[in-house]
PDB file of N, CA and C in Angstrom:
ATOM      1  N   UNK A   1      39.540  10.621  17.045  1.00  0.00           N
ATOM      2  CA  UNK A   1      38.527   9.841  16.370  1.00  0.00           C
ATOM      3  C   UNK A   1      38.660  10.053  14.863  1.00  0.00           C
ATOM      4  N   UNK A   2      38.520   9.164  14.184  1.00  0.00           N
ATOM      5  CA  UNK A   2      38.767   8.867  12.857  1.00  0.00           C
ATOM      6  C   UNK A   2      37.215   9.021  11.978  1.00  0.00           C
ATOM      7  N   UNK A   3      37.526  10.012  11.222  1.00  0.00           N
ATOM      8  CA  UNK A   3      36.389  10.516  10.489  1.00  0.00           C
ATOM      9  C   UNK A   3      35.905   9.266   9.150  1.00  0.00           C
ATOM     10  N   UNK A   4      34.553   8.951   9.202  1.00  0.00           N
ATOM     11  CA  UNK A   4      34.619   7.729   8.331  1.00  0.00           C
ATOM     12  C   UNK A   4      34.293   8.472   6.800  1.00  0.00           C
ATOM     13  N   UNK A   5      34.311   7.795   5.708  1.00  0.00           N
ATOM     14  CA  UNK A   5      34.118   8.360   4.380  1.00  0.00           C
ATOM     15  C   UNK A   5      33.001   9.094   4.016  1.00  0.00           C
ATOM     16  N   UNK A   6      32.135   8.115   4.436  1.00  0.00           N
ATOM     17  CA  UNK A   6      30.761   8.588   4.465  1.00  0.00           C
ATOM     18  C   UNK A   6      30.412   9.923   5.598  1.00  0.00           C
ATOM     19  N   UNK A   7      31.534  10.617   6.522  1.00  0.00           N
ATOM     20  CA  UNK A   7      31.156  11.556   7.277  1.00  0.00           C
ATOM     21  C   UNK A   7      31.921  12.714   6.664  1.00  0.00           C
ATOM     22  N   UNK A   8      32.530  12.282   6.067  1.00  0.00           N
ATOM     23  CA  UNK A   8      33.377  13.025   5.440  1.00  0.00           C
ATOM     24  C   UNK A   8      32.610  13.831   4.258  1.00  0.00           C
ATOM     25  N   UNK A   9      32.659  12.867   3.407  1.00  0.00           N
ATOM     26  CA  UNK A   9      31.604  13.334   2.465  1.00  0.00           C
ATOM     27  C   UNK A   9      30.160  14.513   2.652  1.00  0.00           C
ATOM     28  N   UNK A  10      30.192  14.320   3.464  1.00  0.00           N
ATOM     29  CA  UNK A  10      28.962  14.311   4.199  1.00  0.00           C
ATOM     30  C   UNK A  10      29.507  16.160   4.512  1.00  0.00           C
ATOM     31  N   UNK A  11      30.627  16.150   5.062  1.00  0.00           N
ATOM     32  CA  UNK A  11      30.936  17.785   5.350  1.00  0.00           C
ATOM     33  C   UNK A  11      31.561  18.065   4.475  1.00  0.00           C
ATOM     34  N   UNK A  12      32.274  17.299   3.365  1.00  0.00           N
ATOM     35  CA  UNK A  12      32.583  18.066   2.461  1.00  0.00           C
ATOM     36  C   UNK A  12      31.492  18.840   1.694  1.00  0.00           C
ATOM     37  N   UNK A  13      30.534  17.742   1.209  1.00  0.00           N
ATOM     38  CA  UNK A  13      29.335  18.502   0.471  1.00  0.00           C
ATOM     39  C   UNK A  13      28.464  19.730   0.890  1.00  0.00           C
ATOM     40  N   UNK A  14      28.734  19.884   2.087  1.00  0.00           N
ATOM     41  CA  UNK A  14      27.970  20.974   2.826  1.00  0.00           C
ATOM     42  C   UNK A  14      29.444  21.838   2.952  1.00  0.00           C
ATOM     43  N   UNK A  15      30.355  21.961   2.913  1.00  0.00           N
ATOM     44  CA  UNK A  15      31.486  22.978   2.960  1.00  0.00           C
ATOM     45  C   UNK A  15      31.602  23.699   1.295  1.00  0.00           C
ATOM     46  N   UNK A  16      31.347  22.538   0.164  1.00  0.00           N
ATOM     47  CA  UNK A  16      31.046  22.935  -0.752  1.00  0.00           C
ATOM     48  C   UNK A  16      30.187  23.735  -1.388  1.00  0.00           C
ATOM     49  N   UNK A  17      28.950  23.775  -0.345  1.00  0.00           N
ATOM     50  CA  UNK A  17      27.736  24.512  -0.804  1.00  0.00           C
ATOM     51  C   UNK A  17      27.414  25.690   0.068  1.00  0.00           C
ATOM     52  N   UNK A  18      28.340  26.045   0.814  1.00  0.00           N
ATOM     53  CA  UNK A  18      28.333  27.060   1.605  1.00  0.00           C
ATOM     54  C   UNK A  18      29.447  27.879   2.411  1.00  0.00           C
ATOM     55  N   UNK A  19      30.086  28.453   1.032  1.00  0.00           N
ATOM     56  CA  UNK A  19      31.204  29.455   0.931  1.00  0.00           C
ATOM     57  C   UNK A  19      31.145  30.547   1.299  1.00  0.00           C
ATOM     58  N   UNK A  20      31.542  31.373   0.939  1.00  0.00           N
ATOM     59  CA  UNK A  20      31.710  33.016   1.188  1.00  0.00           C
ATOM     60  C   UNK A  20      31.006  33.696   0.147  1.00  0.00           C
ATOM     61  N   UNK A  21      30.865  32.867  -0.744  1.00  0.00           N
ATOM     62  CA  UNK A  21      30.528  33.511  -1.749  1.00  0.00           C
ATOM     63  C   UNK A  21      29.451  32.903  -3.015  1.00  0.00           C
ATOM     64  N   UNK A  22      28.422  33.392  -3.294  1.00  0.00           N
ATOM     65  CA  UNK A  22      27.670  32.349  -4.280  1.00  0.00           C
ATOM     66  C   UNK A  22      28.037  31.725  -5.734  1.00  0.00           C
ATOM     67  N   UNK A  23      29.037  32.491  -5.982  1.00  0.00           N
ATOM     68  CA  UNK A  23      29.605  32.152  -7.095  1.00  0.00           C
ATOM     69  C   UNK A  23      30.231  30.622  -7.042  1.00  0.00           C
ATOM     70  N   UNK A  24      31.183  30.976  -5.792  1.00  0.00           N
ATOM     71  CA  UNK A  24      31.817  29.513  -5.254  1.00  0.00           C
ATOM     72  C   UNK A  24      31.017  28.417  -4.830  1.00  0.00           C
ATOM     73  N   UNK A  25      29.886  28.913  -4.677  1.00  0.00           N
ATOM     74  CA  UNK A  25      28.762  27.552  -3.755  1.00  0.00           C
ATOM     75  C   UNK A  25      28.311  27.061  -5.151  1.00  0.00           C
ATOM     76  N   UNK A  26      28.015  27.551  -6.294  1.00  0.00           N
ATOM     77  CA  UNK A  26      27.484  27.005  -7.753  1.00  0.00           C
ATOM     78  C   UNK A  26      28.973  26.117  -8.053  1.00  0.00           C
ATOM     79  N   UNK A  27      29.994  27.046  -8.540  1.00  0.00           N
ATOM     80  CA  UNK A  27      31.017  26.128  -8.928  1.00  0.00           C
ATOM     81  C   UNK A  27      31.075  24.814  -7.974  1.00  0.00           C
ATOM     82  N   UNK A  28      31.479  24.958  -6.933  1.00  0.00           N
ATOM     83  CA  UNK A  28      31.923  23.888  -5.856  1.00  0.00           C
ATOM     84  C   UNK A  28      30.901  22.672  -5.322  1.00  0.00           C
ATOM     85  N   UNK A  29      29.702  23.518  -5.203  1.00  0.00           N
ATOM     86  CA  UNK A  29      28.586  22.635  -4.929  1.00  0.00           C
ATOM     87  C   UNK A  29      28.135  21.639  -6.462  1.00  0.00           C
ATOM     88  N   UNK A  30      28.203  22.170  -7.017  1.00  0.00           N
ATOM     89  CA  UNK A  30      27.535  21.900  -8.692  1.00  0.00           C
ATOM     90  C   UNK A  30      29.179  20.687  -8.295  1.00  0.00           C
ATOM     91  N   UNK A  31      29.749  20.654  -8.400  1.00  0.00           N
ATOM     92  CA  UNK A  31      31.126  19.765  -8.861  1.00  0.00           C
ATOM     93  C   UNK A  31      30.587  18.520  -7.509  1.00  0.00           C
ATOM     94  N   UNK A  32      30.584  18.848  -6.570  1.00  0.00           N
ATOM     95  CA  UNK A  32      30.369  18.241  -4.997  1.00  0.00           C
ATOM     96  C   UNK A  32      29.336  16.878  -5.788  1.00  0.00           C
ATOM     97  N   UNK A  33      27.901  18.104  -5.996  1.00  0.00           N
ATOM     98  CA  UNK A  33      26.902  17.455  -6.562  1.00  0.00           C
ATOM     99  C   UNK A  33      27.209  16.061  -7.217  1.00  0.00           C
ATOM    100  N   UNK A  34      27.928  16.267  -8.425  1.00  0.00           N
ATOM    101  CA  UNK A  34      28.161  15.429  -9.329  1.00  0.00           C
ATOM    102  C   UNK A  34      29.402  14.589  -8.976  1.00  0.00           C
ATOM    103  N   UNK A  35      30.248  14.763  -8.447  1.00  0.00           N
ATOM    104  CA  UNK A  35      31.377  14.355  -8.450  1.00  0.00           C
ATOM    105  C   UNK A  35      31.783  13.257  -7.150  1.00  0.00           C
ATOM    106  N   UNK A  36      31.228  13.806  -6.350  1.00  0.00           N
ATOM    107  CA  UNK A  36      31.927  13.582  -4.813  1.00  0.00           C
ATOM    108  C   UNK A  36      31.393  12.510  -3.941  1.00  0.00           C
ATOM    109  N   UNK A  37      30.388  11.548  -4.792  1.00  0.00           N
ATOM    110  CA  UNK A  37      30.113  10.423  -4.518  1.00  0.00           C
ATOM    111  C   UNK A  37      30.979   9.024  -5.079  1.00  0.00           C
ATOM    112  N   UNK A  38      31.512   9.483  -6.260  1.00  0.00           N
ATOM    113  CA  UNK A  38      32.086   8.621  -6.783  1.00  0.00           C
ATOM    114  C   UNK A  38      33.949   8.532  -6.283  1.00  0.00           C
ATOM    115  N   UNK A  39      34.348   9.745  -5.710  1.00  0.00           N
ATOM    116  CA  UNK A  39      35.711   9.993  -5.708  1.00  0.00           C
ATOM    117  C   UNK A  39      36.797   9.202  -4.859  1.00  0.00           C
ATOM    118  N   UNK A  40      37.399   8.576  -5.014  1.00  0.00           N
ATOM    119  CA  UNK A  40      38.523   7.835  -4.299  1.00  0.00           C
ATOM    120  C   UNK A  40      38.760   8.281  -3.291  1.00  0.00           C
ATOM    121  N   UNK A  41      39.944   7.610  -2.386  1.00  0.00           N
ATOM    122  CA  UNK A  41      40.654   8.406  -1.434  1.00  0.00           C
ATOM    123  C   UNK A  41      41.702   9.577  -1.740  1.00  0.00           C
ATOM    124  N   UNK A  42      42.354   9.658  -3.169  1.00  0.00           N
ATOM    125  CA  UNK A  42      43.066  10.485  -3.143  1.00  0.00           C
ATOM    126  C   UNK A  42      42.318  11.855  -3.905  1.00  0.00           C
ATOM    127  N   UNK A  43      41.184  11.403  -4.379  1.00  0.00           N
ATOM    128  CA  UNK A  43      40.541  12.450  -5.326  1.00  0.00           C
ATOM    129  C   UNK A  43      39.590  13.175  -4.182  1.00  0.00           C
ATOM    130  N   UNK A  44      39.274  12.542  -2.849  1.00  0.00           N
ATOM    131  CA  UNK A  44      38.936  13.327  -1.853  1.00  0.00           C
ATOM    132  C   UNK A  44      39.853  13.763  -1.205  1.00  0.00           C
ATOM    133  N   UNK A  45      40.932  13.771  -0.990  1.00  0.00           N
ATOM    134  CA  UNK A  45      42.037  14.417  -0.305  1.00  0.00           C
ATOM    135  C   UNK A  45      42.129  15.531  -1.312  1.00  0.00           C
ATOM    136  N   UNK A  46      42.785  15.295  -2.535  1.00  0.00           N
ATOM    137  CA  UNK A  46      42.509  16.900  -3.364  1.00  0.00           C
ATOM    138  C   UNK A  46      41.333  17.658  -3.139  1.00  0.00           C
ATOM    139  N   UNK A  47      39.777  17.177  -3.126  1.00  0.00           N
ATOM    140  CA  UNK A  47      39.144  18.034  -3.109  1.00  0.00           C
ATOM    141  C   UNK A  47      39.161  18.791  -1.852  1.00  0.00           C
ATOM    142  N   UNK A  48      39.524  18.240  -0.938  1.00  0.00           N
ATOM    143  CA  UNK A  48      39.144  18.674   0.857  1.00  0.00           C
ATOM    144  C   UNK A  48      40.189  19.709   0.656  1.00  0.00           C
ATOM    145  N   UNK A  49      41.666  19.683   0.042  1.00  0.00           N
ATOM    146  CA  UNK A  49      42.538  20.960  -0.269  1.00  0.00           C
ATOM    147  C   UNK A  49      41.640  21.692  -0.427  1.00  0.00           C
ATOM    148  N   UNK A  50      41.035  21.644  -1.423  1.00  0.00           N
ATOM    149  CA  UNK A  50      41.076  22.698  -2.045  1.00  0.00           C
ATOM    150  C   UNK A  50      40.204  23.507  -1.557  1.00  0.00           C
ATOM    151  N   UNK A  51      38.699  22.832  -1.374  1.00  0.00           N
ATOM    152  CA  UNK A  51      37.930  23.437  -0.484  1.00  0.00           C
ATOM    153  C   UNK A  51      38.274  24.147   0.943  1.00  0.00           C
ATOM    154  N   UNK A  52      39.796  24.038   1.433  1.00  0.00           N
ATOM    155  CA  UNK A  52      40.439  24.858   2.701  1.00  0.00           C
ATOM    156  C   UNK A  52      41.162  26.096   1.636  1.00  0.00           C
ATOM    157  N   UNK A  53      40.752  26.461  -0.035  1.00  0.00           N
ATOM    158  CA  UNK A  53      41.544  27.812  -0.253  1.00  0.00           C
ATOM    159  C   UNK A  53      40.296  28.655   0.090  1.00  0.00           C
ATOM    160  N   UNK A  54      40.947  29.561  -0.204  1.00  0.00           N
ATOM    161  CA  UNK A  54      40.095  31.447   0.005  1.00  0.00           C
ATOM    162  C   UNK A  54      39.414  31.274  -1.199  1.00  0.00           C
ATOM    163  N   UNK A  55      37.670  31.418  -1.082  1.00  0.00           N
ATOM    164  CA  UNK A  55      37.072  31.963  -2.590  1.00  0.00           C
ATOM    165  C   UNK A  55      37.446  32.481  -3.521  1.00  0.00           C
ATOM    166  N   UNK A  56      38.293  34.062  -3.010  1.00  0.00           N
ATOM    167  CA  UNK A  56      39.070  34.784  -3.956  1.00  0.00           C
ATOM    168  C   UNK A  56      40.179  33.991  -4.884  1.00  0.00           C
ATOM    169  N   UNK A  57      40.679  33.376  -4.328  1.00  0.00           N
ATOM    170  CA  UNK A  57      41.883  32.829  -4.709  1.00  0.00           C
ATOM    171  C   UNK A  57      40.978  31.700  -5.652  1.00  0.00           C
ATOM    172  N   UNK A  58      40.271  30.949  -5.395  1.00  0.00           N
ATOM    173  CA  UNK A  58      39.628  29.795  -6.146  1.00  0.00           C
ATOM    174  C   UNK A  58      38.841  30.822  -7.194  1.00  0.00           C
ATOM    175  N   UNK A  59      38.210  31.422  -6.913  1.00  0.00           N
ATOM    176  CA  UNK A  59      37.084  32.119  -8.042  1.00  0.00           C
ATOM    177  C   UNK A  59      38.591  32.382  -9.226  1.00  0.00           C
ATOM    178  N   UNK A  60      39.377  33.104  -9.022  1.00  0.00           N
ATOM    179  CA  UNK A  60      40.850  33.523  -9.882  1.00  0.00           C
ATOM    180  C   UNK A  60      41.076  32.577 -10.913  1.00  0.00           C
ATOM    181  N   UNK A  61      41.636  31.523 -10.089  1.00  0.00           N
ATOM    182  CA  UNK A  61      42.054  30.078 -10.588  1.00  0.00           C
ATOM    183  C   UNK A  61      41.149  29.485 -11.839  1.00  0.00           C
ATOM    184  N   UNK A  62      40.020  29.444 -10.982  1.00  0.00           N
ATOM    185  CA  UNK A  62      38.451  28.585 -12.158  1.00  0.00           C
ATOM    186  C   UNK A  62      38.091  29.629 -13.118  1.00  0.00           C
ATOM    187  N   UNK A  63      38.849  31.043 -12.983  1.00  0.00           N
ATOM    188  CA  UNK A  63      37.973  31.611 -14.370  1.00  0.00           C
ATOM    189  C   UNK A  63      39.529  31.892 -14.956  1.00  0.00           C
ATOM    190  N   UNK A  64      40.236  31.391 -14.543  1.00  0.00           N
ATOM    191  CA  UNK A  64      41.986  31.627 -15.497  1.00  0.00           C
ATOM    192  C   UNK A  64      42.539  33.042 -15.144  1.00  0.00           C
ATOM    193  N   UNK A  65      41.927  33.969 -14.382  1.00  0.00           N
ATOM    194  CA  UNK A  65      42.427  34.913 -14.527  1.00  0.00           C
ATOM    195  C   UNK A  65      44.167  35.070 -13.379  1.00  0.00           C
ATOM    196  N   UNK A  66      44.027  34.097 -12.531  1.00  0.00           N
ATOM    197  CA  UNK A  66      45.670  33.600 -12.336  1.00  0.00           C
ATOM    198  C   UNK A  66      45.671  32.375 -12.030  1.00  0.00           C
ATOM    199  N   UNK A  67      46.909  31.680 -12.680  1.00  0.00           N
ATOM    200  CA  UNK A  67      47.191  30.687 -12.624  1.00  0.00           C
ATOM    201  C   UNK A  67      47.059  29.875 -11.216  1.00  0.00           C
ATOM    202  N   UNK A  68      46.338  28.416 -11.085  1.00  0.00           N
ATOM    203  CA  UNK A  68      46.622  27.574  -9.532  1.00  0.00           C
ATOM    204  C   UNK A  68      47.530  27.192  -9.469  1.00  0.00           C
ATOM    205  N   UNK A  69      48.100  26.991  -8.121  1.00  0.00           N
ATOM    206  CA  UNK A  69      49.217  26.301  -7.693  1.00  0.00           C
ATOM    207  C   UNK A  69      49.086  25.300  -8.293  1.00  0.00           C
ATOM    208  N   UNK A  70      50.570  24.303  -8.900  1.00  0.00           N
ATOM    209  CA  UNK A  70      50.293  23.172  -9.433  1.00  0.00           C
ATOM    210  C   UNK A  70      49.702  22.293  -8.782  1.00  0.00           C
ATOM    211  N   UNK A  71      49.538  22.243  -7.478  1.00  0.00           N
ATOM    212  CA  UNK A  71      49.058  20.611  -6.592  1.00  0.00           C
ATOM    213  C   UNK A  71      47.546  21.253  -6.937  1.00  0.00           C
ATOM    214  N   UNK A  72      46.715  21.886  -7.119  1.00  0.00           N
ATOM    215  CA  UNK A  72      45.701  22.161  -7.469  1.00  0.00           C
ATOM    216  C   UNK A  72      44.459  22.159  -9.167  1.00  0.00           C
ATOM    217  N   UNK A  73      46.223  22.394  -9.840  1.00  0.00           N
ATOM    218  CA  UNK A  73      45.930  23.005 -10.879  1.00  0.00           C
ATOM    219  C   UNK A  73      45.022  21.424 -12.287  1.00  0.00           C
ATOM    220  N   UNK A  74      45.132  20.136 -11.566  1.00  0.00           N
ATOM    221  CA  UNK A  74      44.083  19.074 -12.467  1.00  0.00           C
ATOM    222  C   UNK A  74      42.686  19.777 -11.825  1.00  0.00           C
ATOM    223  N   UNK A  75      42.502  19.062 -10.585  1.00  0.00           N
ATOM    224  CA  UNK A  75      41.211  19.647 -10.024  1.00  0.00           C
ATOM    225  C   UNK A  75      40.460  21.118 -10.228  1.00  0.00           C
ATOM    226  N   UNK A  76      41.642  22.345 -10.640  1.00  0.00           N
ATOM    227  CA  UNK A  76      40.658  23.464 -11.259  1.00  0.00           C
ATOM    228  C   UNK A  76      40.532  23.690 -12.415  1.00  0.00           C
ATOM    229  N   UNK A  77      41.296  22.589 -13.153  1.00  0.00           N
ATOM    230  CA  UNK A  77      40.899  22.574 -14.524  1.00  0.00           C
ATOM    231  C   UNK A  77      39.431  22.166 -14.923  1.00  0.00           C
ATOM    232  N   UNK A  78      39.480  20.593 -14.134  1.00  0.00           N
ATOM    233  CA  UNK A  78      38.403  19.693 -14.297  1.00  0.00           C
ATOM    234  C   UNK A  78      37.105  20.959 -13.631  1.00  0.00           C
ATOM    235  N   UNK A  79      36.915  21.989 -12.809  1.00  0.00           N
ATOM    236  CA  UNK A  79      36.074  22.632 -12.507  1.00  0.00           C
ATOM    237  C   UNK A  79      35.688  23.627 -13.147  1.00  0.00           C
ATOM    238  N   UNK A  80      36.775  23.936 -13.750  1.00  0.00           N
ATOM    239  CA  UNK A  80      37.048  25.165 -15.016  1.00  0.00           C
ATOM    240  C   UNK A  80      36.145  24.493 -16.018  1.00  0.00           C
ATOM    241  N   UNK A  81      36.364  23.292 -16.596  1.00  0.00           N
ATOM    242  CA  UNK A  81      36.193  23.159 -17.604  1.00  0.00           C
ATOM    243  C   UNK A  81      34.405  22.781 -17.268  1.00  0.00           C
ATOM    244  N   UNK A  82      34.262  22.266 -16.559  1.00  0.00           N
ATOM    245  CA  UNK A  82      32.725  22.468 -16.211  1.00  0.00           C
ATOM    246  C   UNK A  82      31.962  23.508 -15.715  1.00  0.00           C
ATOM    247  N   UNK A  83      32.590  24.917 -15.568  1.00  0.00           N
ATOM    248  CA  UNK A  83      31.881  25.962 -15.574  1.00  0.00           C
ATOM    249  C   UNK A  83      31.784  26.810 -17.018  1.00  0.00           C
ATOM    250  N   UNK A  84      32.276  26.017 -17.820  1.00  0.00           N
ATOM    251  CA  UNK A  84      32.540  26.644 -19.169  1.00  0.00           C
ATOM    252  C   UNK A  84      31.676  25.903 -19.978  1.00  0.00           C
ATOM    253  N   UNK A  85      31.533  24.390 -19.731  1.00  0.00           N
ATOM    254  CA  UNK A  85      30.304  23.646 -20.558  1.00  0.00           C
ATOM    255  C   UNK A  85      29.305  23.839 -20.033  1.00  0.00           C
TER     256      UNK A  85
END
């Protein structure tokens, strides 16, 4: 069965807001919030990546302290740069 956009959305935003960790549920949810109504098909395929990494590994990435994989690395900028404004 074929997941429709709107169901999708729907678990992304709740996968976003309920991580491992609260740090990640502000970054991710706060981005979800704002972002994830408007996003294409391919700008939801990046986000659904990304939301399948490890907190650890994402918390790293969004505060620079190691570099993201490149297939990642627009999307943790664009999150980076909104945990910084």
């Amino acid at each position: 069965m074929t997941e429709s956009t709107e169901a999708r959305r729907k678990r992304m935003h709740i996968r976003a807001w309920r991580r491992g960790t609260k740090e990640m549920d502000l970054i991710l949810g706060g981005y979800a919030d704002a972002h994830l109504a408007a996003m294409d098909a391919p700008a939801l395929e990046a986000f659904d990546a990304l939301l399948a990494e490890d907190d650890h590994d994402l918390y790293q990435w969004v505060t620079g302290q190691v570099p993201p994989p490149a297939r990642h690395a627009p999307l943790v900028d664009a999150l980076a740069a909104r945990t910084a404004g």
